[in-house]
PDB file of N, CA and C in Angstrom:
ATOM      1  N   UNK A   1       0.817  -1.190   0.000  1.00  0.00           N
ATOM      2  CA  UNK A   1       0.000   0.000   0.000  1.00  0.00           C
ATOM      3  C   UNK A   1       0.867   1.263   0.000  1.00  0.00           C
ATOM      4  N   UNK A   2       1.983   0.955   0.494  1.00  0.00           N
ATOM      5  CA  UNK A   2       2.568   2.488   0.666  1.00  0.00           C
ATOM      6  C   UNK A   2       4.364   2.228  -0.678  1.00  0.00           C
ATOM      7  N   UNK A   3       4.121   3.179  -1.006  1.00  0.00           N
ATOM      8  CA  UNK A   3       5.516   2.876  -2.551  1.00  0.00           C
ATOM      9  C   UNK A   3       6.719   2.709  -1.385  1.00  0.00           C
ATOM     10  N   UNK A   4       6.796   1.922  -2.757  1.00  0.00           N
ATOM     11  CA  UNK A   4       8.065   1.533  -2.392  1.00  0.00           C
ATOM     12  C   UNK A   4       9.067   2.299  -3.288  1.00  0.00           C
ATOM     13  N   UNK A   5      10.610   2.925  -3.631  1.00  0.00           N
ATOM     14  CA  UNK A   5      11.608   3.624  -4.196  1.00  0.00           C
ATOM     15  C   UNK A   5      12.612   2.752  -4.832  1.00  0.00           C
ATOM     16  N   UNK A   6      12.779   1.527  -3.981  1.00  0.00           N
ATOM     17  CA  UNK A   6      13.418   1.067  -3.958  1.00  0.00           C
ATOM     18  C   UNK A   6      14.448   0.794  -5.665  1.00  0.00           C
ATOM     19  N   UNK A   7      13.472   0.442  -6.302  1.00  0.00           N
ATOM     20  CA  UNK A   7      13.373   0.292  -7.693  1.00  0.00           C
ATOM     21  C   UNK A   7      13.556   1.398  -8.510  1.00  0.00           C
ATOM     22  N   UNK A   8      13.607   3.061  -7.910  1.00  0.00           N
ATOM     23  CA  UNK A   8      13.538   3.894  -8.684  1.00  0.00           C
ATOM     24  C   UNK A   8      14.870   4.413  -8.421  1.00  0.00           C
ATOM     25  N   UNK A   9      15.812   5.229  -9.417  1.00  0.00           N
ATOM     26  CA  UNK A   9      16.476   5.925  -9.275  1.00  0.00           C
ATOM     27  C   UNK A   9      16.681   7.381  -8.383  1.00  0.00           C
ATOM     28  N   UNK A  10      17.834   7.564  -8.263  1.00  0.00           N
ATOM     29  CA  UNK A  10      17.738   8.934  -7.252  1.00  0.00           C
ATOM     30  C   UNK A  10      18.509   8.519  -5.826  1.00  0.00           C
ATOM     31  N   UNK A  11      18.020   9.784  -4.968  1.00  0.00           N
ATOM     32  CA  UNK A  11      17.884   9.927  -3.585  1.00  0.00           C
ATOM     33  C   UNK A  11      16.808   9.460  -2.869  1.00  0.00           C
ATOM     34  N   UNK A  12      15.372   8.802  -3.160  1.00  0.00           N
ATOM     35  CA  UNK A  12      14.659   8.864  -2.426  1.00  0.00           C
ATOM     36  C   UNK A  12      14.970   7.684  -1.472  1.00  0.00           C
ATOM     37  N   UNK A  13      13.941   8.215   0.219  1.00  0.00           N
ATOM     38  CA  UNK A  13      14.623   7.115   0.836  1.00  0.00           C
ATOM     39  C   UNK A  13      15.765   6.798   1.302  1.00  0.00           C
ATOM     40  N   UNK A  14      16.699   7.861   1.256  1.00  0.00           N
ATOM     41  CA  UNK A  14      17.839   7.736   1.481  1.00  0.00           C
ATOM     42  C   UNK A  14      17.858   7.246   3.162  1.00  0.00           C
ATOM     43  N   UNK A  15      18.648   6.122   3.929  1.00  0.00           N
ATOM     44  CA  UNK A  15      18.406   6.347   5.293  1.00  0.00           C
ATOM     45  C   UNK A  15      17.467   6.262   6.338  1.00  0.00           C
ATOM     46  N   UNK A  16      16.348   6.407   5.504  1.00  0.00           N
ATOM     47  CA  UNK A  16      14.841   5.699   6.079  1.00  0.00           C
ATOM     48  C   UNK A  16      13.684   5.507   5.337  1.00  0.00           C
ATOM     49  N   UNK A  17      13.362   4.061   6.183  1.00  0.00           N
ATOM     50  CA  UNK A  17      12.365   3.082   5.457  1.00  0.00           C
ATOM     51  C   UNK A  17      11.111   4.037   5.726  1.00  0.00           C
ATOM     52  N   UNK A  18      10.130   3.225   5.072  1.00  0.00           N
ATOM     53  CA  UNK A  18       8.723   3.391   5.520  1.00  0.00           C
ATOM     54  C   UNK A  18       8.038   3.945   6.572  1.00  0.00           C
ATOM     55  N   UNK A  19       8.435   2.527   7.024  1.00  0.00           N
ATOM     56  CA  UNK A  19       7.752   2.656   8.848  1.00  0.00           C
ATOM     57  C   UNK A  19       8.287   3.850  10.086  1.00  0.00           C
ATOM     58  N   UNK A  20       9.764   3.687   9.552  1.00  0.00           N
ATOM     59  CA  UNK A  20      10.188   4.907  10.720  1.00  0.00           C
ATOM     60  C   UNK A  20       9.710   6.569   9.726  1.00  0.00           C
ATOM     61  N   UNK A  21       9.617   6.360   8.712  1.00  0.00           N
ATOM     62  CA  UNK A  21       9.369   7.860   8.208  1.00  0.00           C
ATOM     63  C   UNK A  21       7.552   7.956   8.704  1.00  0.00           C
ATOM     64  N   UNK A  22       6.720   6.710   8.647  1.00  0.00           N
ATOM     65  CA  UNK A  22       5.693   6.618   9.177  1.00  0.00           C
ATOM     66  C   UNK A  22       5.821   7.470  10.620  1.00  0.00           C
ATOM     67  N   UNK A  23       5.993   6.939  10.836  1.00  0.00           N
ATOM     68  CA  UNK A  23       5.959   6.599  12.662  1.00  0.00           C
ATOM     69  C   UNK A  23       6.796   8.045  13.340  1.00  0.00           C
ATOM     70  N   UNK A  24       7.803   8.793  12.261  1.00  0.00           N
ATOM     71  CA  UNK A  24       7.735  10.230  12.817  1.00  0.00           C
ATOM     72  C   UNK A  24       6.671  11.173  12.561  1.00  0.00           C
ATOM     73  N   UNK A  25       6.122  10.619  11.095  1.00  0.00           N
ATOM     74  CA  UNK A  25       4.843  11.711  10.749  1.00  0.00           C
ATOM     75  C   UNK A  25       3.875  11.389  12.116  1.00  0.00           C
ATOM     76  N   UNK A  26       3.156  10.748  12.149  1.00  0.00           N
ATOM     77  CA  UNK A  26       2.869  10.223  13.713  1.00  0.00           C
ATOM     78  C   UNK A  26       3.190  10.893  15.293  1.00  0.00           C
ATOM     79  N   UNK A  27       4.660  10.779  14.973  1.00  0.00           N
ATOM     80  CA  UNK A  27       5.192  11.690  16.255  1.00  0.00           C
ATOM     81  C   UNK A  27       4.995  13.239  16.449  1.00  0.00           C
ATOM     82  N   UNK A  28       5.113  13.669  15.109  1.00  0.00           N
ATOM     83  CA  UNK A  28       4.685  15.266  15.237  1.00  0.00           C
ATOM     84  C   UNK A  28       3.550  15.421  15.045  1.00  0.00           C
ATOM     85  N   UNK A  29       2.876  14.838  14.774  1.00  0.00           N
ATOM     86  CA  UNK A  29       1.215  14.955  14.783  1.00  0.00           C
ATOM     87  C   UNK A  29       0.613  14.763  16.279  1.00  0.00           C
ATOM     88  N   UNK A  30       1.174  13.945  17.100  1.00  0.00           N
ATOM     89  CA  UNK A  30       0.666  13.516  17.990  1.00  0.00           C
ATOM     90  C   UNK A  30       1.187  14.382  18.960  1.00  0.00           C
ATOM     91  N   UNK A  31       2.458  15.065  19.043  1.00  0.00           N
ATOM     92  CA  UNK A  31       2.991  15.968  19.996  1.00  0.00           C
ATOM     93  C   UNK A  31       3.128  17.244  19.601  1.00  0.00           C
ATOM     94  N   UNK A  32       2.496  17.958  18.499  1.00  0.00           N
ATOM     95  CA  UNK A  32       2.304  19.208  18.220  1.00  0.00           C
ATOM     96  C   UNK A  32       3.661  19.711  17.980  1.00  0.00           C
ATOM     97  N   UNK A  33       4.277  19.196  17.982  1.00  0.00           N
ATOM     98  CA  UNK A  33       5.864  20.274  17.745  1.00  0.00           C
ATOM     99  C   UNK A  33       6.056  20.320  16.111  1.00  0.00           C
ATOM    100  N   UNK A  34       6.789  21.536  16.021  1.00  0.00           N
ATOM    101  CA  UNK A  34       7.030  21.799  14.625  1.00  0.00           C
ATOM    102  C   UNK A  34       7.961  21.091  14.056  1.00  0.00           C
ATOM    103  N   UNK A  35       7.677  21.123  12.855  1.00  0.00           N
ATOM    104  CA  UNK A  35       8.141  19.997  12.158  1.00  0.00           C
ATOM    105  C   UNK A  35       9.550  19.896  11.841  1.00  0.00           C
ATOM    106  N   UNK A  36       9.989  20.751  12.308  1.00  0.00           N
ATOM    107  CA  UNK A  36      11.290  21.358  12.547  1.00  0.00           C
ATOM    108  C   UNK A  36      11.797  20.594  13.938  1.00  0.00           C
ATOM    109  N   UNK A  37      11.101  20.338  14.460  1.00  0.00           N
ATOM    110  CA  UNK A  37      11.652  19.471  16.080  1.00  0.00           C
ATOM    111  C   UNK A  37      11.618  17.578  15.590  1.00  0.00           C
ATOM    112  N   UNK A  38      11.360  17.670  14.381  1.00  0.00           N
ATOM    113  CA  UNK A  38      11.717  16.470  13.906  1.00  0.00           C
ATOM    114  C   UNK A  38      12.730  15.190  14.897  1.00  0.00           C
ATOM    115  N   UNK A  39      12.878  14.007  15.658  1.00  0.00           N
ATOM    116  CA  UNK A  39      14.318  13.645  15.849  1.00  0.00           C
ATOM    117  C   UNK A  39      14.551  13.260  14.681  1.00  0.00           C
ATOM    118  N   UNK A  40      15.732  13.584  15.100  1.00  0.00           N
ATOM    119  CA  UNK A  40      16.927  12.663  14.083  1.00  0.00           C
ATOM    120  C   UNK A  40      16.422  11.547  13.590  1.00  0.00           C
ATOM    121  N   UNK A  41      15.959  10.694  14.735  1.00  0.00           N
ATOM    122  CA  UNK A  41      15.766   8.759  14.114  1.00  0.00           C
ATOM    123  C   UNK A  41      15.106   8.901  12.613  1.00  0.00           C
ATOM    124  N   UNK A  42      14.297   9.783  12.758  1.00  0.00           N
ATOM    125  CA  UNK A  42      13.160   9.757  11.499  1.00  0.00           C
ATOM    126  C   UNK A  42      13.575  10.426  10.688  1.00  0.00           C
ATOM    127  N   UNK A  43      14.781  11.004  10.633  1.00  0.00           N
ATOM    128  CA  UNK A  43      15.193  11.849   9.291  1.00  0.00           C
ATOM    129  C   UNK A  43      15.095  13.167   9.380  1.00  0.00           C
ATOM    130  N   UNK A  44      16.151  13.762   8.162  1.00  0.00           N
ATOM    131  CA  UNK A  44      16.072  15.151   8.474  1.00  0.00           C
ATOM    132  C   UNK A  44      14.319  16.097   8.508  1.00  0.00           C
ATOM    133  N   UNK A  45      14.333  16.527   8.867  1.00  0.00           N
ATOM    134  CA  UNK A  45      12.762  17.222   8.923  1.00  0.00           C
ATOM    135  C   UNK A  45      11.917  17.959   7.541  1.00  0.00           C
ATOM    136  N   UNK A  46      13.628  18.384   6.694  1.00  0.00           N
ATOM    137  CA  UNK A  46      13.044  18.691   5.651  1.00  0.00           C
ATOM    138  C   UNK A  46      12.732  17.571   4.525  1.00  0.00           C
ATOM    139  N   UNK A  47      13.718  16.877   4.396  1.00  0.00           N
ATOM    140  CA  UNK A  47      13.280  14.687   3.793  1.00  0.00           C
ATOM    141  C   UNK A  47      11.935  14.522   4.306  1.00  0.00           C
ATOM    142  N   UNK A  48      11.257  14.651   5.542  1.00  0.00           N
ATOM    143  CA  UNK A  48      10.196  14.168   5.930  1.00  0.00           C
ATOM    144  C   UNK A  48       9.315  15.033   5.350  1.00  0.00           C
ATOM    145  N   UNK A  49       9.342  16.346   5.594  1.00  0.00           N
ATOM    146  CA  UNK A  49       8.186  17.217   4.987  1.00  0.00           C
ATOM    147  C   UNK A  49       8.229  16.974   3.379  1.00  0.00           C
ATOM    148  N   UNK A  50       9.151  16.979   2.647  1.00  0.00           N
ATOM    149  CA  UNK A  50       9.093  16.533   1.451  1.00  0.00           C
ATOM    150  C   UNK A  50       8.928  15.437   1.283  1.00  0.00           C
ATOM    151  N   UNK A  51       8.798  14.298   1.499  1.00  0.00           N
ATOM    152  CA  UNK A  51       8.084  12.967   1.302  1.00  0.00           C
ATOM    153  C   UNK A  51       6.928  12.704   1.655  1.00  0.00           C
ATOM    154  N   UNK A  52       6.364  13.435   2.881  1.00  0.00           N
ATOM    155  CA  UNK A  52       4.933  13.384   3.408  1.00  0.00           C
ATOM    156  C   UNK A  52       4.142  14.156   2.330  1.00  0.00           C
ATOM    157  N   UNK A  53       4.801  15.586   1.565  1.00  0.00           N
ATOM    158  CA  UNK A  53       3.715  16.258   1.108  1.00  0.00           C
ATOM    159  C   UNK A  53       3.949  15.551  -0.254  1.00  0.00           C
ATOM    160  N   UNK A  54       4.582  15.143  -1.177  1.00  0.00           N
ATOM    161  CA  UNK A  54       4.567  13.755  -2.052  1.00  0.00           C
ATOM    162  C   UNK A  54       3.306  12.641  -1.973  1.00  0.00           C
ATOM    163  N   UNK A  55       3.588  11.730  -0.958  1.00  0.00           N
ATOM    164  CA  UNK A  55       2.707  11.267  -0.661  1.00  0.00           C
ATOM    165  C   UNK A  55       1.094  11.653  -0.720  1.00  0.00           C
ATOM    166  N   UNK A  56       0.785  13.315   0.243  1.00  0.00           N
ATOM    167  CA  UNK A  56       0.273  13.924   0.224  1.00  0.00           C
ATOM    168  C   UNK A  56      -0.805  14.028  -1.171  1.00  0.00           C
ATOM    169  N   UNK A  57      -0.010  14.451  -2.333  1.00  0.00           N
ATOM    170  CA  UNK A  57      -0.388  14.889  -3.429  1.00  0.00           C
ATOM    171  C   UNK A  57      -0.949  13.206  -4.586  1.00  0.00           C
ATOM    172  N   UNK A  58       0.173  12.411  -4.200  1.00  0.00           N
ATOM    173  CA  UNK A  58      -0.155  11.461  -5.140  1.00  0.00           C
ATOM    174  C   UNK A  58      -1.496  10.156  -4.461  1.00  0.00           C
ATOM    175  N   UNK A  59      -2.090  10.987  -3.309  1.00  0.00           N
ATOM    176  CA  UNK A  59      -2.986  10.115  -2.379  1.00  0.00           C
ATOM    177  C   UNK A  59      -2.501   8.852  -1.618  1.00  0.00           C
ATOM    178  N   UNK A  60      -1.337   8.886  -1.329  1.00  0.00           N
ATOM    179  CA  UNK A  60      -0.813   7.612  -0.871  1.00  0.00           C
ATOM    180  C   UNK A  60      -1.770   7.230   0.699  1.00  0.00           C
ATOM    181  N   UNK A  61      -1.723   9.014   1.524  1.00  0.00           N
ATOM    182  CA  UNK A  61      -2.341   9.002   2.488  1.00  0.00           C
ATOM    183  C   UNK A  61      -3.960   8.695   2.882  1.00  0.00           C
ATOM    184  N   UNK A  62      -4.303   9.467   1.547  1.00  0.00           N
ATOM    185  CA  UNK A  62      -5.966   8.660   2.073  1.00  0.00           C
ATOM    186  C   UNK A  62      -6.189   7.518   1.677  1.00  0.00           C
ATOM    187  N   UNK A  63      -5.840   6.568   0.775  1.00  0.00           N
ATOM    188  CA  UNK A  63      -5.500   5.285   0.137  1.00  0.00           C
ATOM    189  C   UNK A  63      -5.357   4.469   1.665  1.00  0.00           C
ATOM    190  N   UNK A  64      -4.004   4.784   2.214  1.00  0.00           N
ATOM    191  CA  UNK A  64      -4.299   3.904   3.318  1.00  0.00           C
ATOM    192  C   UNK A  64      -4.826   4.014   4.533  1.00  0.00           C
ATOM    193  N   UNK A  65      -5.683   5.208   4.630  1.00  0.00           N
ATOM    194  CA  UNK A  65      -6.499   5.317   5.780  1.00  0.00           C
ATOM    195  C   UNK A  65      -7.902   5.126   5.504  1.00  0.00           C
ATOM    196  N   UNK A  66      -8.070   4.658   3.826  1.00  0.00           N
ATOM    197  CA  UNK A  66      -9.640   4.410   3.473  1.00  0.00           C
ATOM    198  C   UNK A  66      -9.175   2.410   3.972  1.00  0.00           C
ATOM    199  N   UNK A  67      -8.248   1.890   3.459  1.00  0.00           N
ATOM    200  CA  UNK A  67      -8.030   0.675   3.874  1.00  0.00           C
ATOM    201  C   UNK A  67      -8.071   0.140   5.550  1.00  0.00           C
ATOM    202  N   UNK A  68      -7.741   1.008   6.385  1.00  0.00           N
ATOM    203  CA  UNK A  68      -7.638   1.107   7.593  1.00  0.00           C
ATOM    204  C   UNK A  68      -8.986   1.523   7.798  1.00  0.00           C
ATOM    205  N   UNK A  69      -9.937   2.322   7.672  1.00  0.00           N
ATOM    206  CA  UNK A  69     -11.477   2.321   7.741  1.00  0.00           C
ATOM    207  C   UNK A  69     -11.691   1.479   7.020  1.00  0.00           C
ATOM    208  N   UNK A  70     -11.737   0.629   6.174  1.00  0.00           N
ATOM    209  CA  UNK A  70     -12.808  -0.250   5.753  1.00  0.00           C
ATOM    210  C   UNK A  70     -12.586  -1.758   6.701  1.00  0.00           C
ATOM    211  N   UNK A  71     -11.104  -1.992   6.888  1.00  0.00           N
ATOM    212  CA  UNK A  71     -10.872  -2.867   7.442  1.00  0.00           C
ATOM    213  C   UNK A  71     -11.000  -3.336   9.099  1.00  0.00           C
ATOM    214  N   UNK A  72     -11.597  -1.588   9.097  1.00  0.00           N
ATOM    215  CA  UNK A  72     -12.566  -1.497  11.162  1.00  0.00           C
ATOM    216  C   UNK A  72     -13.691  -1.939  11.067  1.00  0.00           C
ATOM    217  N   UNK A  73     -14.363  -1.926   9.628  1.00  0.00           N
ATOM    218  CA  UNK A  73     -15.605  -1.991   9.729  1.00  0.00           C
ATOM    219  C   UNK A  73     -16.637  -3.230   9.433  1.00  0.00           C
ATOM    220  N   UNK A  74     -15.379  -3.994   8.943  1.00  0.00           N
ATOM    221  CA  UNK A  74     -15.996  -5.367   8.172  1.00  0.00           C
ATOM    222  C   UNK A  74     -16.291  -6.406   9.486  1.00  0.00           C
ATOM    223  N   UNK A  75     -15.709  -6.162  10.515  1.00  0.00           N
ATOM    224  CA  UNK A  75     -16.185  -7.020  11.688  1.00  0.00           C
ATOM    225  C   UNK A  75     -17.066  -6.224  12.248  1.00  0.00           C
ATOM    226  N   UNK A  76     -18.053  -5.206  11.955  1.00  0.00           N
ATOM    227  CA  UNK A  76     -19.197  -4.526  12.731  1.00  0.00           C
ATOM    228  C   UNK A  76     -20.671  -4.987  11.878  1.00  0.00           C
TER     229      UNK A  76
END
């Protein structure tokens, strides 16, 4: 569900996978700090803001949060 780079040429991805670039978008969402207070683990802050708003644009994000709602709902 979520691209993979791996296969593509370039920089993308450089240094962090998926899940930890996940899981900081997550962290600043959840603790209000600017995105600029980024840690380290998750990458530089500007890599993250530029891959999130990527994502952003090509729907990667509602794609997997319509999968994540549908998949709450099939046991109701």
């Amino acid at each position: 569900m979520l691209p993979d780079k791996a296969s593509h040429p370039g920089r993308t991805g450089v240094g962090i996978d998926n899940r930890s670039f996940v899981i900081g978008c997550l962290w600043i969402l959840r603790s209000a700090h600017p995105r600029r207070a980024c840690r380290e683990r998750y990458g530089k802050w500007k890599a993250v803001h530029r891959r999130f708003s990527r994502w952003r644009h090509a729907g990667v994000w509602e794609r997997a949060f319509d999968a994540l709602t549908a998949d709450r709902t099939i046991g109701t």
